[in-house]
Structure formats: C-alpha cells, structure tokens
C-alpha atoms as a PDB file:
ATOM      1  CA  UNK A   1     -74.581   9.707  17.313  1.00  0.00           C
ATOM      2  CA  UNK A   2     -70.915  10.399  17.018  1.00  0.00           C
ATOM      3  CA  UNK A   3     -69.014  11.363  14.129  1.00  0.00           C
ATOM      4  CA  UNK A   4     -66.139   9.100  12.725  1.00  0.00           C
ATOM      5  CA  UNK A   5     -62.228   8.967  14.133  1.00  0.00           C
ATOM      6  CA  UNK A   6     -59.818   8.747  11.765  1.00  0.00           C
ATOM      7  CA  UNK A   7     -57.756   5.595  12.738  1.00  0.00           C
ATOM      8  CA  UNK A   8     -54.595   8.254  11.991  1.00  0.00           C
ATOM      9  CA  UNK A   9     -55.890  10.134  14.677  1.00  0.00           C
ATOM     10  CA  UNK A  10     -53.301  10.757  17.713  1.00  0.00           C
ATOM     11  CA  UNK A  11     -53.997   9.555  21.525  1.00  0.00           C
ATOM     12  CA  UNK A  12     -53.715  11.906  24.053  1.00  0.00           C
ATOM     13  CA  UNK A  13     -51.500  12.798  26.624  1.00  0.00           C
ATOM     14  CA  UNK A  14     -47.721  12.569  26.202  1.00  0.00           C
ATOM     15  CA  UNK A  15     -48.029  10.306  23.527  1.00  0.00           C
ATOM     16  CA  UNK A  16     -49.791  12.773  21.402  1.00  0.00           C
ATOM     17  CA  UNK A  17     -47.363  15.287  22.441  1.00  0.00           C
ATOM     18  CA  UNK A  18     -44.288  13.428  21.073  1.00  0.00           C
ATOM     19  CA  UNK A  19     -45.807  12.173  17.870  1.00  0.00           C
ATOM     20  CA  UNK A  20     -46.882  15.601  17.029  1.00  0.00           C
ATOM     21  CA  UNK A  21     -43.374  16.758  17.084  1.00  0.00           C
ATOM     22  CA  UNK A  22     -41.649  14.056  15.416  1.00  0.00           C
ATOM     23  CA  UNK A  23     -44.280  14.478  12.853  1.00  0.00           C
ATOM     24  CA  UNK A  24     -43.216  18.270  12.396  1.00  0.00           C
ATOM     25  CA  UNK A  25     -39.434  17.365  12.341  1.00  0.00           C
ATOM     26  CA  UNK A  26     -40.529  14.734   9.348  1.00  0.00           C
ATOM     27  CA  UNK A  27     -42.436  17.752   7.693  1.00  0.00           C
ATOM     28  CA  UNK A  28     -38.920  20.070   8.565  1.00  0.00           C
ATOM     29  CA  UNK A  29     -37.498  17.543   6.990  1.00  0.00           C
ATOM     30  CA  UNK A  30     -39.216  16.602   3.493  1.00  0.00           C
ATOM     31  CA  UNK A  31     -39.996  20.681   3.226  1.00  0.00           C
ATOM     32  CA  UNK A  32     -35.780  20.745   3.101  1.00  0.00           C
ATOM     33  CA  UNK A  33     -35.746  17.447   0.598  1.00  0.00           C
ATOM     34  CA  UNK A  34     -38.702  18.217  -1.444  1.00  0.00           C
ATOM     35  CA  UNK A  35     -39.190  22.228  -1.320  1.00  0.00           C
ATOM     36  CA  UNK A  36     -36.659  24.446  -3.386  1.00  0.00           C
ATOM     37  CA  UNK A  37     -38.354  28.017  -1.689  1.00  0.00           C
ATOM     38  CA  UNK A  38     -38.134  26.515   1.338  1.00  0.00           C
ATOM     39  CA  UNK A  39     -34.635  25.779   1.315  1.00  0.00           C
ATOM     40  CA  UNK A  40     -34.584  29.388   0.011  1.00  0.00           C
ATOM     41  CA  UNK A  41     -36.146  30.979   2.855  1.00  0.00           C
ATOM     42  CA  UNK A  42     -34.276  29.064   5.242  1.00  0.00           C
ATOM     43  CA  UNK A  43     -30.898  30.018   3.545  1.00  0.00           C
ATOM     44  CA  UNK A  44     -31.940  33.479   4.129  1.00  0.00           C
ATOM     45  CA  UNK A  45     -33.825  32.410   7.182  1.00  0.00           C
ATOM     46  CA  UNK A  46     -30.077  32.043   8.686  1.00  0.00           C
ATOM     47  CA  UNK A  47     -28.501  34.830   7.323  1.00  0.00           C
ATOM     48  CA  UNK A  48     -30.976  37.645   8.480  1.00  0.00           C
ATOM     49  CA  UNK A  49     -31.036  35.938  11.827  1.00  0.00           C
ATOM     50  CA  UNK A  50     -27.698  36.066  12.441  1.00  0.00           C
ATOM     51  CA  UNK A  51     -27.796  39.600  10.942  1.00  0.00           C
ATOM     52  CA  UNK A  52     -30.539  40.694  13.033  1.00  0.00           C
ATOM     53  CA  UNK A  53     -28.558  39.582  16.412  1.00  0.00           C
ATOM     54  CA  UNK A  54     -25.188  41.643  15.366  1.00  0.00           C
ATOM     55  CA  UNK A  55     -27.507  44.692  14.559  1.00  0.00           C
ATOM     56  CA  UNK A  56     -27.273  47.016  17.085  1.00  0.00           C
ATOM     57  CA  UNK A  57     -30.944  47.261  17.682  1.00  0.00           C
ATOM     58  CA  UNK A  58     -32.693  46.728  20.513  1.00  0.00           C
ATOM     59  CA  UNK A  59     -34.243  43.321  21.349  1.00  0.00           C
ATOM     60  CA  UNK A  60     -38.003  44.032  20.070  1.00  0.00           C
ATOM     61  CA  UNK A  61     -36.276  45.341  17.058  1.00  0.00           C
ATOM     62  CA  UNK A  62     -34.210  42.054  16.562  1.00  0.00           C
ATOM     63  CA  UNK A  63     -37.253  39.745  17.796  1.00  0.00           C
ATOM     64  CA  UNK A  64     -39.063  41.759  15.031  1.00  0.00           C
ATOM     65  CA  UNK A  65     -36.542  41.057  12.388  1.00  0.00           C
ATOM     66  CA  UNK A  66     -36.069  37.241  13.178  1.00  0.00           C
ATOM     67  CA  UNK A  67     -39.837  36.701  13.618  1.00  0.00           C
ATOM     68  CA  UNK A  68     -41.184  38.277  10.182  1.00  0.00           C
ATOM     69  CA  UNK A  69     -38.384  35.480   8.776  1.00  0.00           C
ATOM     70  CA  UNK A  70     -40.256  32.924  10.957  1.00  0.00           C
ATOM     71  CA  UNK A  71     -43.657  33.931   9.495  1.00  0.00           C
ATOM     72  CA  UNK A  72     -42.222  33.480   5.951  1.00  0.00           C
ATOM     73  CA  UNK A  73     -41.012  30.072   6.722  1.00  0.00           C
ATOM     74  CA  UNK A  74     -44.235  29.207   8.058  1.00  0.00           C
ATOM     75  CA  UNK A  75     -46.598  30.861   5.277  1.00  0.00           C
ATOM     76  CA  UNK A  76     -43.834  28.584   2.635  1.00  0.00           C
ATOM     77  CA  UNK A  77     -44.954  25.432   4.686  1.00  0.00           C
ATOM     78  CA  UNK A  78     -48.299  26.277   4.592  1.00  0.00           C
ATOM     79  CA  UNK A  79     -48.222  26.462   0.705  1.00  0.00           C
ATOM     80  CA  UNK A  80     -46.615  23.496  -0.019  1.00  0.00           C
ATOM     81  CA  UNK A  81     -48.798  21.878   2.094  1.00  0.00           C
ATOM     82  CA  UNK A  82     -51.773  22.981  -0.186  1.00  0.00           C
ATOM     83  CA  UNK A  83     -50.131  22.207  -3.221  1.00  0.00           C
ATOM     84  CA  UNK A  84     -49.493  18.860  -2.228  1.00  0.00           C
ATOM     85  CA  UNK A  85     -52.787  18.131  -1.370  1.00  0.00           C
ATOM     86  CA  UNK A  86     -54.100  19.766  -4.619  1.00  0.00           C
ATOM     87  CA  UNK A  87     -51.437  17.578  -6.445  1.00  0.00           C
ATOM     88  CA  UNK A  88     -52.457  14.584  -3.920  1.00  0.00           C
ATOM     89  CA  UNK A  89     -55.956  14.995  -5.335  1.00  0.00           C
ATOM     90  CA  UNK A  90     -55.333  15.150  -9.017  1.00  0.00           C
ATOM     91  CA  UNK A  91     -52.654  16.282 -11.313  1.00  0.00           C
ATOM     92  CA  UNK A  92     -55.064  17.388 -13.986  1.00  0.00           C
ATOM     93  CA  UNK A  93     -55.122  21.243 -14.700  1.00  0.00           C
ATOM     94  CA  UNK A  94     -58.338  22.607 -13.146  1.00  0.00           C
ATOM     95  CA  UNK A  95     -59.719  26.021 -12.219  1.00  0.00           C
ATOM     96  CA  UNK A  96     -60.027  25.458  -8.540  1.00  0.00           C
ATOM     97  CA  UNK A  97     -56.571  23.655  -8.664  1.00  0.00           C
ATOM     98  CA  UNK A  98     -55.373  26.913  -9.733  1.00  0.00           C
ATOM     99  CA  UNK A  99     -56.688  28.972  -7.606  1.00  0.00           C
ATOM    100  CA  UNK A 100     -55.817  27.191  -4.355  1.00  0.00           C
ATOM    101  CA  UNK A 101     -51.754  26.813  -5.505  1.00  0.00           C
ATOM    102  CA  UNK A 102     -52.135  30.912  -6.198  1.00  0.00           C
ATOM    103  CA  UNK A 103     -53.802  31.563  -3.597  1.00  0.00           C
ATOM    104  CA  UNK A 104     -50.926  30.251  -1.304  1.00  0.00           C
ATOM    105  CA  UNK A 105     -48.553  31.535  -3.485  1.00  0.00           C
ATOM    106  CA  UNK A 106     -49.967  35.220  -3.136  1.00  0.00           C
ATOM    107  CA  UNK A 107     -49.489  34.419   0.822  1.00  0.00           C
ATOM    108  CA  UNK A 108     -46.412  33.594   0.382  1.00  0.00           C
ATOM    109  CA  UNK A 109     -45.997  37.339  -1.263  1.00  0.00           C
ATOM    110  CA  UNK A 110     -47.605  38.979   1.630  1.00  0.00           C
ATOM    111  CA  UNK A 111     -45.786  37.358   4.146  1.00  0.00           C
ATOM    112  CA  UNK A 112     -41.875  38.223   2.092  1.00  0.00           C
ATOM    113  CA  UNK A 113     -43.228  42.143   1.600  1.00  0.00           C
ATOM    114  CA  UNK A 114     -44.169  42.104   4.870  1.00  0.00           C
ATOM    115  CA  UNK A 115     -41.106  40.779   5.898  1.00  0.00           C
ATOM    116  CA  UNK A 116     -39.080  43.187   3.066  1.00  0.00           C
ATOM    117  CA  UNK A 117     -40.908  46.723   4.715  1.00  0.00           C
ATOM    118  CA  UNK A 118     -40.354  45.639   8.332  1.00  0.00           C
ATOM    119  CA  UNK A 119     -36.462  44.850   7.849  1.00  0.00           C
ATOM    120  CA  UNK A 120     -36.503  48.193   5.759  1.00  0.00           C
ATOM    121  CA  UNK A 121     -38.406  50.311   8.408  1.00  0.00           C
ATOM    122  CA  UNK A 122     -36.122  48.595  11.239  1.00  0.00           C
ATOM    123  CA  UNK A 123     -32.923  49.697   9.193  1.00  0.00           C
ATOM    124  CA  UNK A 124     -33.977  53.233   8.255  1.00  0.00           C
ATOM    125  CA  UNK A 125     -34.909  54.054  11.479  1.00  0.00           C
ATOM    126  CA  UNK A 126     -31.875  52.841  12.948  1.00  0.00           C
ATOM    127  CA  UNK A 127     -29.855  54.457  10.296  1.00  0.00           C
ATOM    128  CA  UNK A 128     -31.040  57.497   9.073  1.00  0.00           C
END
C-alpha cells in the first residue's frame, strides 16, 4: 500500500532543482517583507561580513566569522517558519503555541551567543 503524495509535491530532476530555489528566493524574499529580525540580522549580516574580510585574520578565522552570521540567519528563518505555522494553525493563545514560538526563539539565542563568543574569541586572540 503506498502512502499519499501531496499534489504540492515537486518532480524530480532539474525541474525539482529549479523550483526548489525559486521557492527559497520567494522565502528570502517574504523573510525581508514580512520579518523585522530578519532584516536585523541581515543588516548586521552585511556589516560583520564585510568586517570579517578587512580583518586581518586568516581565512578559517574570517570563514568562521561570516559563517556563525550565516547560522543566525538561518536559525531566524527557521523560527519564523514555526511561528507561522503555529499562527497558520490558530491564532488563539495556547500552551503548546507557546512553547513552540519560544522554543525557536531560545534558538535563535543560542545561535546570536554563539555567534557573539566566536567573533569575541576571534578578536581577542587576534588582538590581545
């Protein structure tokens, strides 16, 4: 017996390949519209990177420093995913409701300390 398709389901091959990233530009896109953080993070996004590549580091320090930026950006997308879905669902105040939107929220957290004690462990070691 096989299990349901979604009719949104992709094809495959090249086809698949090309929706997927026009679909991510359109997410790029409504994340910029739609997401204050995001914009944010991206804002800073830009700034660190270019930063990072005037530092004078050495490339796994500057890849380090770009990439914990990337992870931010990423972990942001991730949460707004969730709490559109959540919202998608119901806009009704509810435990679980709660605890998904923190729970991507606290990732969100990680991810900037994370990013915070690399860039600061980077720089002092360069510096002092």
């Amino acid at each position: 017996m096989s299990e349901p398709v979604s009719e949104f389901k992709s094809k495959s091959g090249l086809k698949r390949i090309l929706s997927a990233f026009f679909y991510s530009v359109d997410g790029l896109k409504s994340a910029w519209r739609h997401e204050h953080a995001f914009r944010q993070e991206l804002m800073l996004f830009v700034v660190g990177g270019i930063v990072a590549m005037l530092l004078p580091i050495s490339a796994f320090q500057k890849l380090a420093l770009i990439g914990v930026l990337v992870i931010v950006l990423i972990v942001e997308l991730i949460n707004s995913a969730i709490e559109a879905v959540v919202d998608r669902i119901s806009l009704d105040r509810h435990p679980l409701s709660k605890n998904a939107k923190d729970f991507g929220s606290a990732a969100v957290l990680l991810s900037c300390g994370l990013a915070l004690v690399t860039w600061a462990v980077v720089l002092f070691n360069r510096f002092y």
